[in-house]
N, C-alpha and C. Protein backbone atom coordinates (compact mmCIF):
# COMPACT_ATOMS: atom_id res chain seq x y z
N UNK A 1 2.65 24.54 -0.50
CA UNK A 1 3.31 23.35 -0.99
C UNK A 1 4.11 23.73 -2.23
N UNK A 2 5.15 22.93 -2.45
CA UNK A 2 5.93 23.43 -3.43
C UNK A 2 5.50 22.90 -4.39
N UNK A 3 6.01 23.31 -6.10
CA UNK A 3 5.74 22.78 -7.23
C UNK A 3 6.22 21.39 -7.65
N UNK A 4 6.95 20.83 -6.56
CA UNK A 4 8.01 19.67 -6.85
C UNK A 4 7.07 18.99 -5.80
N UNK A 5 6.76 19.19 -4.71
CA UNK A 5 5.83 18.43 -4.17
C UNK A 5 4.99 18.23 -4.47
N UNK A 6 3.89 19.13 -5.16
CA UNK A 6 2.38 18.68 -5.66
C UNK A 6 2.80 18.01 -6.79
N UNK A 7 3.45 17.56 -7.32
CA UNK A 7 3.72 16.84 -8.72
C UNK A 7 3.71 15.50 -8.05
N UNK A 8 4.63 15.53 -6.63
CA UNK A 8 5.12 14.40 -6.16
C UNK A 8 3.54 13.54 -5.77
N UNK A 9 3.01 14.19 -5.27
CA UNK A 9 1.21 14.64 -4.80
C UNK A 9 1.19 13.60 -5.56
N UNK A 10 0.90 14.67 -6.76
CA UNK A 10 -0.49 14.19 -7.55
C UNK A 10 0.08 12.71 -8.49
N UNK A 11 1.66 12.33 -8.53
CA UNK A 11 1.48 11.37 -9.25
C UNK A 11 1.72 10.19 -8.22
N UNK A 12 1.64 10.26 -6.60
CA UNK A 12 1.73 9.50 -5.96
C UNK A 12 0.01 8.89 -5.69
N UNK A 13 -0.43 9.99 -5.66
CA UNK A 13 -2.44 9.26 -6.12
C UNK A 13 -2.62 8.90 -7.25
N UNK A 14 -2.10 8.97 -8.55
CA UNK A 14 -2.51 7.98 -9.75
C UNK A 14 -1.92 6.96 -9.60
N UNK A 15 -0.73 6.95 -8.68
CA UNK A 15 0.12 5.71 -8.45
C UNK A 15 -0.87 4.83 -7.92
N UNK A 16 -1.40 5.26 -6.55
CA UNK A 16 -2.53 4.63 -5.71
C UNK A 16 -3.83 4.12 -6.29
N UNK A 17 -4.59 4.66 -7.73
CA UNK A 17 -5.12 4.82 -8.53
C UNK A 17 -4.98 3.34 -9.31
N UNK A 18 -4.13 3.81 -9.83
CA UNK A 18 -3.51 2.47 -10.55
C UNK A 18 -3.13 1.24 -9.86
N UNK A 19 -2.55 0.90 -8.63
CA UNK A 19 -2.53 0.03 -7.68
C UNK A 19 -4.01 -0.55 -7.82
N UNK A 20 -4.98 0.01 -7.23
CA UNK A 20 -6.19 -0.19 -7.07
C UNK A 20 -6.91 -0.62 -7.97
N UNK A 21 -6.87 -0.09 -9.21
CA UNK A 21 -7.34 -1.03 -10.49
C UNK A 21 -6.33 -2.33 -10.77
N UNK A 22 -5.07 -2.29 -10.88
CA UNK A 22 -4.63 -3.51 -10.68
C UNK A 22 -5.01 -4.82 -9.80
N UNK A 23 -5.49 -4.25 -8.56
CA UNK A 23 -5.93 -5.08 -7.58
C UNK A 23 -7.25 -5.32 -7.61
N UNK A 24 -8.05 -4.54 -8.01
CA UNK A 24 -9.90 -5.31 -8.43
C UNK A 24 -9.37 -6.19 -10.04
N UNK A 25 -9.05 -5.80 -10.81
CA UNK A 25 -8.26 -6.93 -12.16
C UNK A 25 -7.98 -8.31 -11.15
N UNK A 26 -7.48 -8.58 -10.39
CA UNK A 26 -6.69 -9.72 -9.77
C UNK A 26 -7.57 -10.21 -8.58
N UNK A 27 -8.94 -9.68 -8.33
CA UNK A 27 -9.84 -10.51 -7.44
C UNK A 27 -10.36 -9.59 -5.96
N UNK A 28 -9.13 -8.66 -5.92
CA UNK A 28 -9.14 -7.84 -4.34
C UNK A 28 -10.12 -6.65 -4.59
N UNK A 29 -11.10 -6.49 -3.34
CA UNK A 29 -12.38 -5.57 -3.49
C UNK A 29 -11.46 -4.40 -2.37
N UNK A 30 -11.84 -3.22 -3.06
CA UNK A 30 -11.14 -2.14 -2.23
C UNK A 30 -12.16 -1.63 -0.88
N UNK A 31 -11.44 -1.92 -0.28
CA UNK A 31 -12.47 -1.63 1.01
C UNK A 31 -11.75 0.05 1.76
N UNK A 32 -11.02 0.80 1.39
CA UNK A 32 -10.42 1.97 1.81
C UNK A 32 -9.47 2.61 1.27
N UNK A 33 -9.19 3.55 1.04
CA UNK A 33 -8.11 4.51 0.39
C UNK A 33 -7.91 5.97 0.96
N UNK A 34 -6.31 5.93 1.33
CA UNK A 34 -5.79 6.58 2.36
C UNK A 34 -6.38 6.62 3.54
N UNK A 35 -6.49 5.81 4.45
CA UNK A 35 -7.13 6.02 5.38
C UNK A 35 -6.31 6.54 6.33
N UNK A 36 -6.31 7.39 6.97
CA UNK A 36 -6.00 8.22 8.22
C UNK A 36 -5.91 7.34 9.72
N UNK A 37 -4.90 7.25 10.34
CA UNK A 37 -4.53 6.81 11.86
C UNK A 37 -3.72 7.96 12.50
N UNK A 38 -3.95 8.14 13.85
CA UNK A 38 -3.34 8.92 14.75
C UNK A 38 -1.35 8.05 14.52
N UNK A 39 -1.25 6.93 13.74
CA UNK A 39 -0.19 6.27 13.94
C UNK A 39 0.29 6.28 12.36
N UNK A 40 -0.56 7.09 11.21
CA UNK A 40 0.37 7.31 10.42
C UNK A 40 -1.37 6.72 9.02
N UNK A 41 -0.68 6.33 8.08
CA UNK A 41 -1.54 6.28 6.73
C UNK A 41 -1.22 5.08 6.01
N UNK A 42 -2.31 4.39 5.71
CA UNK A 42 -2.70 3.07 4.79
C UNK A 42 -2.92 3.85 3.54
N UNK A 43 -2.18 3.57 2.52
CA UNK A 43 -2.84 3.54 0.92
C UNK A 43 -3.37 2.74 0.93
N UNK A 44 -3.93 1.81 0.34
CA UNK A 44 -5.22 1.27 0.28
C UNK A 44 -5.59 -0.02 1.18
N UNK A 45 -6.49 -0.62 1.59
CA UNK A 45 -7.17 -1.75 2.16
C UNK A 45 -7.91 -2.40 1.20
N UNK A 46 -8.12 -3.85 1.77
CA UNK A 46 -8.45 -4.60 0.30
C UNK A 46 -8.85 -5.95 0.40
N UNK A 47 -9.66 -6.69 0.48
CA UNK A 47 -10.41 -7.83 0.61
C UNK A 47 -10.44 -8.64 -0.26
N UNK A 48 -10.03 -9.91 -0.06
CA UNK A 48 -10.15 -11.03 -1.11
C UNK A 48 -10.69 -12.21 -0.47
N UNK A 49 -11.75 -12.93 -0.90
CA UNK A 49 -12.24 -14.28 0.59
C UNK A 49 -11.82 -13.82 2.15
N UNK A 50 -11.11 -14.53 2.58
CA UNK A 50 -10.90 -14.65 3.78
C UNK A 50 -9.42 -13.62 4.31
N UNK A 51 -8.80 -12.87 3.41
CA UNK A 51 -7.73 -11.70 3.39
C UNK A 51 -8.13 -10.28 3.30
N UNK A 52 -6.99 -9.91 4.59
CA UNK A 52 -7.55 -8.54 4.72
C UNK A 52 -5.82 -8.36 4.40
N UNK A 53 -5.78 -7.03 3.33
CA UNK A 53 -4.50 -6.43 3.06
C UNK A 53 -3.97 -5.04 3.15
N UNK A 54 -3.42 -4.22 3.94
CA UNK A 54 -2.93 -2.87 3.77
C UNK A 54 -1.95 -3.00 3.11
N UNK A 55 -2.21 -2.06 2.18
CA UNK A 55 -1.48 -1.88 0.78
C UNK A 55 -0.38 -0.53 1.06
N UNK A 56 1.18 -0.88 0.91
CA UNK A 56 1.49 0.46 0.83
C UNK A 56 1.95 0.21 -0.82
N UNK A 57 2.04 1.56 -1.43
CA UNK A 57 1.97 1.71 -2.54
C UNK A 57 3.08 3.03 -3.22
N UNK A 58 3.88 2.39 -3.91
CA UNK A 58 5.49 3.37 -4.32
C UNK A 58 5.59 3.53 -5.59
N UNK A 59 5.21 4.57 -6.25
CA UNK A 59 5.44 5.53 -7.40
C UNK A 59 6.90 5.61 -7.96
N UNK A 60 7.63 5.78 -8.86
CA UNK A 60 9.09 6.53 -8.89
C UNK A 60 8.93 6.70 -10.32
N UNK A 61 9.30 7.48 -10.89
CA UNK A 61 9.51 7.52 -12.15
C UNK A 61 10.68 6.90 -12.93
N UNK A 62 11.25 6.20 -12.36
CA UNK A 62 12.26 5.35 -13.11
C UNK A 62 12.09 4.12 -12.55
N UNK A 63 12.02 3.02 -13.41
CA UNK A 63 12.05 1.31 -12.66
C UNK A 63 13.26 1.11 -11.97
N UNK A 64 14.32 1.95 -12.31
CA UNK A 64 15.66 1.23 -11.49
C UNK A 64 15.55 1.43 -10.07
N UNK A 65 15.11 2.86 -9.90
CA UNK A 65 14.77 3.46 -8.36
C UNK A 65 13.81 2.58 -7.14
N UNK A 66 12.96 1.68 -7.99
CA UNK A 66 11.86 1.41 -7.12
C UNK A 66 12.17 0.00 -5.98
N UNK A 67 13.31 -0.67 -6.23
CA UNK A 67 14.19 -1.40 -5.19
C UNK A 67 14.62 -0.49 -4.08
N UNK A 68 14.63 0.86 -4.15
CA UNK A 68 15.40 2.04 -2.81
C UNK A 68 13.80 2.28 -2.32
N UNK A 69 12.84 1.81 -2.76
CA UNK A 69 11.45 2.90 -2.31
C UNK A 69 11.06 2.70 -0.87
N UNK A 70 11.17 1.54 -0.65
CA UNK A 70 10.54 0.92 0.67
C UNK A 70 11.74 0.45 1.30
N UNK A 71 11.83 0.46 2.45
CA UNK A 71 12.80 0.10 3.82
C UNK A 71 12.09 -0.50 4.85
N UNK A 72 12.98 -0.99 5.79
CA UNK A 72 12.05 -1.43 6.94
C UNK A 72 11.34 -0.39 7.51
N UNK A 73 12.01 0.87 8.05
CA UNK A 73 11.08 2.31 8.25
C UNK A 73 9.79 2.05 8.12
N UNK A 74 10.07 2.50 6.54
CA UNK A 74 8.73 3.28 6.38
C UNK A 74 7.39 1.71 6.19
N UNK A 75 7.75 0.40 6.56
CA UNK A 75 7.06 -0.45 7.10
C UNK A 75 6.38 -0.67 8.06
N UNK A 76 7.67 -0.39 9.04
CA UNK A 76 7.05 -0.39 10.13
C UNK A 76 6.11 1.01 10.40
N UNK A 77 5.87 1.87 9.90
CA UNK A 77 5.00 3.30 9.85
C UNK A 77 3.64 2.62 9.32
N UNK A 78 3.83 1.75 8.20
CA UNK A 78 2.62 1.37 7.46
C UNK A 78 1.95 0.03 8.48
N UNK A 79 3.01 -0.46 9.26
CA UNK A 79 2.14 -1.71 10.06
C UNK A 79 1.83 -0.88 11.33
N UNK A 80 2.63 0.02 11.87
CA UNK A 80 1.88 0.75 13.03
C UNK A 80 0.39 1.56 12.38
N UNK A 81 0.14 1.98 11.51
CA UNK A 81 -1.09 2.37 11.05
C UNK A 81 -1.87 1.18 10.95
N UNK A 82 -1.53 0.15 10.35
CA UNK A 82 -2.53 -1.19 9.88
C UNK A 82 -3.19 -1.54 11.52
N UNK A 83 -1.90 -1.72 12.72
CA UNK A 83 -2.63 -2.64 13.73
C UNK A 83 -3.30 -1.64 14.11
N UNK A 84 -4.19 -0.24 13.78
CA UNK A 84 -4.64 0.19 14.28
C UNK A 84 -6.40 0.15 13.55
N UNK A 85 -5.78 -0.26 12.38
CA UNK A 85 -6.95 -0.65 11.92
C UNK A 85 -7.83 -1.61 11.53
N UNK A 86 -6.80 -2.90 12.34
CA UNK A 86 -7.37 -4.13 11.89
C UNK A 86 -8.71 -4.63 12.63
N UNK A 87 -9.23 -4.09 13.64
CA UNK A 87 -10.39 -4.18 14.43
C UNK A 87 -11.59 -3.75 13.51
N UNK A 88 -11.37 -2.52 12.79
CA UNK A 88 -12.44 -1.84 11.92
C UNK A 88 -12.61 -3.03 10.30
N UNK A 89 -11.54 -3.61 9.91
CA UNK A 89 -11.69 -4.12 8.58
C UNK A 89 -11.74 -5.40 8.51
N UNK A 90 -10.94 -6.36 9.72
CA UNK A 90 -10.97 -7.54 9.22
C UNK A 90 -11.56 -8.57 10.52
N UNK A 91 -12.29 -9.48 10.38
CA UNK A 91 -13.12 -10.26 11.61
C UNK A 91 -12.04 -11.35 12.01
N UNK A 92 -12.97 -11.98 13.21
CA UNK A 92 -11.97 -12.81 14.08
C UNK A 92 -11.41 -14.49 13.17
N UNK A 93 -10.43 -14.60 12.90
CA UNK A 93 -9.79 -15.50 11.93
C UNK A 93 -9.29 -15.31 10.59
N UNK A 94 -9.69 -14.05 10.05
CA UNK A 94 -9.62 -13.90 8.70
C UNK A 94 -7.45 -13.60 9.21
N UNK A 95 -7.00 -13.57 7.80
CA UNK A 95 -5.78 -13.59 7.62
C UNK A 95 -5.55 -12.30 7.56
N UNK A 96 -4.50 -11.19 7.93
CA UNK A 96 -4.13 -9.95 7.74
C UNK A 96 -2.81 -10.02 7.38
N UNK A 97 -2.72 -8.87 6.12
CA UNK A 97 -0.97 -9.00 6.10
C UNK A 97 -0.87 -7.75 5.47
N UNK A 98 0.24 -7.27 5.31
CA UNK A 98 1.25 -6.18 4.63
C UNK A 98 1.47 -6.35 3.43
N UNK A 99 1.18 -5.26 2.03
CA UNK A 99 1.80 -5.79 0.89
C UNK A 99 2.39 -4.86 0.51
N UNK A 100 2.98 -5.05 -0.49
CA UNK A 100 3.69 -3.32 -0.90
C UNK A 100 3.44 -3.53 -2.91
N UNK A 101 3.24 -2.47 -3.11
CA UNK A 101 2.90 -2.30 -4.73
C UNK A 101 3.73 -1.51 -5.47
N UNK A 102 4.84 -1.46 -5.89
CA UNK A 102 6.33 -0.80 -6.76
C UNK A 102 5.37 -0.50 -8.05
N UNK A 103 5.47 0.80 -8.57
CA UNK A 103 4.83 1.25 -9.93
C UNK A 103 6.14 2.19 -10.23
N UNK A 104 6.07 2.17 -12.08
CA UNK A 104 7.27 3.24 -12.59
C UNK A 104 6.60 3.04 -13.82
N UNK A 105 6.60 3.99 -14.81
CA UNK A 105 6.22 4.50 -15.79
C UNK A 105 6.48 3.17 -16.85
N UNK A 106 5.84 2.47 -17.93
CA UNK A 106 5.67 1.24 -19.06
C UNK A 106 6.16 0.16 -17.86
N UNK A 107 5.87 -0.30 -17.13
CA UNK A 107 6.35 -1.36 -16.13
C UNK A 107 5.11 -2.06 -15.88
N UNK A 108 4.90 -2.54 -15.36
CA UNK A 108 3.75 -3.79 -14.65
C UNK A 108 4.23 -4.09 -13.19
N UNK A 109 3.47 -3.53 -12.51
CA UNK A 109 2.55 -3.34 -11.34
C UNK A 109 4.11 -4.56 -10.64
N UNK A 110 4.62 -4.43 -9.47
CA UNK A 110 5.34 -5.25 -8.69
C UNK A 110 5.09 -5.36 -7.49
N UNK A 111 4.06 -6.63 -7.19
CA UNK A 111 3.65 -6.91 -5.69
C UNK A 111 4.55 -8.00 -4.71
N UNK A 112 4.81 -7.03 -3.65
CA UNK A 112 5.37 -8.03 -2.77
C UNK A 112 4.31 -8.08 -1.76
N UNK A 113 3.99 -9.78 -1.60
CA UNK A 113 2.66 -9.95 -0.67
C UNK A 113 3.76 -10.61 0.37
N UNK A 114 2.68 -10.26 1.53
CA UNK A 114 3.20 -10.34 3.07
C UNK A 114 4.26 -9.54 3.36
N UNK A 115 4.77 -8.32 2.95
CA UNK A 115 6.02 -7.87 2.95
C UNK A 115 6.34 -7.16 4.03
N UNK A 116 5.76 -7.27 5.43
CA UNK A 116 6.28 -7.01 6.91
C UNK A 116 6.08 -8.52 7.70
N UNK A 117 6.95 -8.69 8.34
CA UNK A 117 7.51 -9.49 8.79
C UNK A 117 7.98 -8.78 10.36
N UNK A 118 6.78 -8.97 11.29
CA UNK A 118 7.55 -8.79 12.67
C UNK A 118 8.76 -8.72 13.30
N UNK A 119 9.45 -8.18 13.97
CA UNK A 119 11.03 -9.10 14.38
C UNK A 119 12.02 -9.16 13.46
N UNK A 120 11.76 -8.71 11.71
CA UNK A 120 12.67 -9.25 10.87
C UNK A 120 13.62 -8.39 11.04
């Protein structure tokens, strides 16, 4: 791995890190981190009452950048991993959705909840 990648690495897991303490602060119990699918990778999973959430989660080192981080793409990568795991995390009625978590260095945490949208 290169030196520009393990940097990318290692500050994309404090990113995840930090997501995750943001989200037990605000009520959500972490029920998984990075979890592995034959259809790709959840940063975190996450329980609140009756909500089950796969978290994708975007690092950048500049706040201006973090509007380019996420696309429909790499959504739909994060909801083809989720429907594979929604049998294992969340029971029959509970609510499931997509969120995405924007982090950049002196900033505060930017959640977009429900942020896949089938069809959109």
């Amino acid at each position: 791995m290169s030196e520009r990648r393990a940097r990318a690495e290692m500050q994309g897991r404090r990113g995840e890190a930090w997501a995750a303490w943001y989200l037990r602060l605000t009520g959500w119990r972490i029920l998984g981190r990075r979890v592995r699918t034959a259809r790709g990778e959840v940063d975190l999973v996450v329980r609140r009452a009756r909500t089950v959430c796969f978290v994708e989660v975007k690092w950048r080192s500049r706040k201006t950048d973090l509007d380019a981080s996420i696309d429909a793409r790499r959504l739909q990568r994060v909801a083809a991993a989720a429907q594979g795991l929604v049998a294992r995390y969340a029971r029959e009625g509970e609510t499931v959705r997509i969120d995405v978590i924007l982090l950049a260095p002196w900033c505060w945490p930017r959640r977009i909840a429900n942020a896949w949208q089938p069809g959109v």
